[in-house]
Protein backbone atom coordinates (compact mmCIF):
# COMPACT_ATOMS: atom_id res chain seq x y z
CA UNK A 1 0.00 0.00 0.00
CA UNK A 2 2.54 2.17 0.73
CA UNK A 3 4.98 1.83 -2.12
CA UNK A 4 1.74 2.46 -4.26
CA UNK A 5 0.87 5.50 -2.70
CA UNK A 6 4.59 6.69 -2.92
CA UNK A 7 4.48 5.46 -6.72
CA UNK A 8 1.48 7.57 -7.60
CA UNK A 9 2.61 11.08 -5.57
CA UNK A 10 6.07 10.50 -7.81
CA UNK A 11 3.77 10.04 -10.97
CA UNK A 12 1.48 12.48 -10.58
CA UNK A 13 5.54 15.00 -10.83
CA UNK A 14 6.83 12.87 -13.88
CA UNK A 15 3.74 14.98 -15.86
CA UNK A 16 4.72 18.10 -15.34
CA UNK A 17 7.86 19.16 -17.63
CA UNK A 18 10.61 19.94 -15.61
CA UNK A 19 9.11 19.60 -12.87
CA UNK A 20 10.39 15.66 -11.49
CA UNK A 21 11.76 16.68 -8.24
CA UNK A 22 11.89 12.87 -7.00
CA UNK A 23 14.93 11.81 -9.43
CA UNK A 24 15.25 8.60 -6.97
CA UNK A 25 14.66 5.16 -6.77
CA UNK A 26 13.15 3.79 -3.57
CA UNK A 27 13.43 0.62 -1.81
CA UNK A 28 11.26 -0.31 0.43
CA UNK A 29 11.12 -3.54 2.36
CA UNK A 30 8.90 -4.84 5.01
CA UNK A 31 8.12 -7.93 6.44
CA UNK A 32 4.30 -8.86 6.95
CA UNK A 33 3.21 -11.53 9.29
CA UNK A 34 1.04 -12.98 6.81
CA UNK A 35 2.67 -12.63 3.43
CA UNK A 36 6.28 -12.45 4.96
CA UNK A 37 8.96 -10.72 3.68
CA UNK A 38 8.11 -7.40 0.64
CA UNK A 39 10.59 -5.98 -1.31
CA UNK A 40 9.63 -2.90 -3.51
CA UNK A 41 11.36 -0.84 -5.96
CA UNK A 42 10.17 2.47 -7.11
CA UNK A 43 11.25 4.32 -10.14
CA UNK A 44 11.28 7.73 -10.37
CA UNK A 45 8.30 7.36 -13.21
CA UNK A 46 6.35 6.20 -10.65
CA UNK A 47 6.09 2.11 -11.34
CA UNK A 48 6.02 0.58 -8.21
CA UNK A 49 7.17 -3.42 -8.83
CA UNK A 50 7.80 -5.85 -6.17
CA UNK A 51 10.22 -8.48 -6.37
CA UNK A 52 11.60 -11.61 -4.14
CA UNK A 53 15.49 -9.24 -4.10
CA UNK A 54 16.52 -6.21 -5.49
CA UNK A 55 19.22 -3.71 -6.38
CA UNK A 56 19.64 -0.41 -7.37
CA UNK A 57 22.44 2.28 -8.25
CA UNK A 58 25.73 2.38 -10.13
CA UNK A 59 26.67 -1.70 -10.11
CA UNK A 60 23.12 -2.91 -9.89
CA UNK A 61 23.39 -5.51 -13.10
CA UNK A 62 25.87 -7.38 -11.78
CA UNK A 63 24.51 -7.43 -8.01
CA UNK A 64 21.22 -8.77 -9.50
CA UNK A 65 23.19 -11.10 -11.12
CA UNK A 66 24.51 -12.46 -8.15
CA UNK A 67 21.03 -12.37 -6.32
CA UNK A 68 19.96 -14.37 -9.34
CA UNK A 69 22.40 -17.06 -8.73
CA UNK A 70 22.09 -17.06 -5.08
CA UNK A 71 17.82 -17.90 -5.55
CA UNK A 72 18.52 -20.47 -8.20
CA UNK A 73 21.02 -22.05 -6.20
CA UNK A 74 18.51 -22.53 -2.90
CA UNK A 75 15.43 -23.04 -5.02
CA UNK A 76 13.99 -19.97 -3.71
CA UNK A 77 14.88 -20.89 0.27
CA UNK A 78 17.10 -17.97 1.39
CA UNK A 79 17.29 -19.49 4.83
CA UNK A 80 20.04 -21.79 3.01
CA UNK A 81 23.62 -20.69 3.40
């Protein structure tokens, strides 16, 4: 709910021109008693996306990368060393 509501207040700037004064990407993360743990990215554009692990910022291909790896290799269990 909240990355939504953040996603939509950085939207409604992205229509204005010159006028995108959020020129960041936020992370938020959360962990819910019945749904467990949320990870959300927003873009400045305001597209809110959630995902199982994240990244952002100036080496964020290759970190994903690694993330990528690391989920494969415990079939999704991140409890696993």
């Amino acid at each position: 709910m909240l990355a939504n509501m953040l996603a939509a207040h950085m939207q409604k700037y992205s229509q204005y021109n010159g006028v995108r004064s959020m020129c960041v990407i936020v992370t938020l993360v959360s962990c819910d008693l019945e749904r467990g743990p949320q990870v959300y990215k927003v873009d400045p554009s305001g597209q809110a996306v959630g995902y199982k692990a994240v990244a952002a910022g100036a080496k964020d291909q290759e970190a994903v990368t690694q993330l990528e790896k690391q989920f494969k290799k415990t079939e999704g269990n991140w409890d696993q060393k």
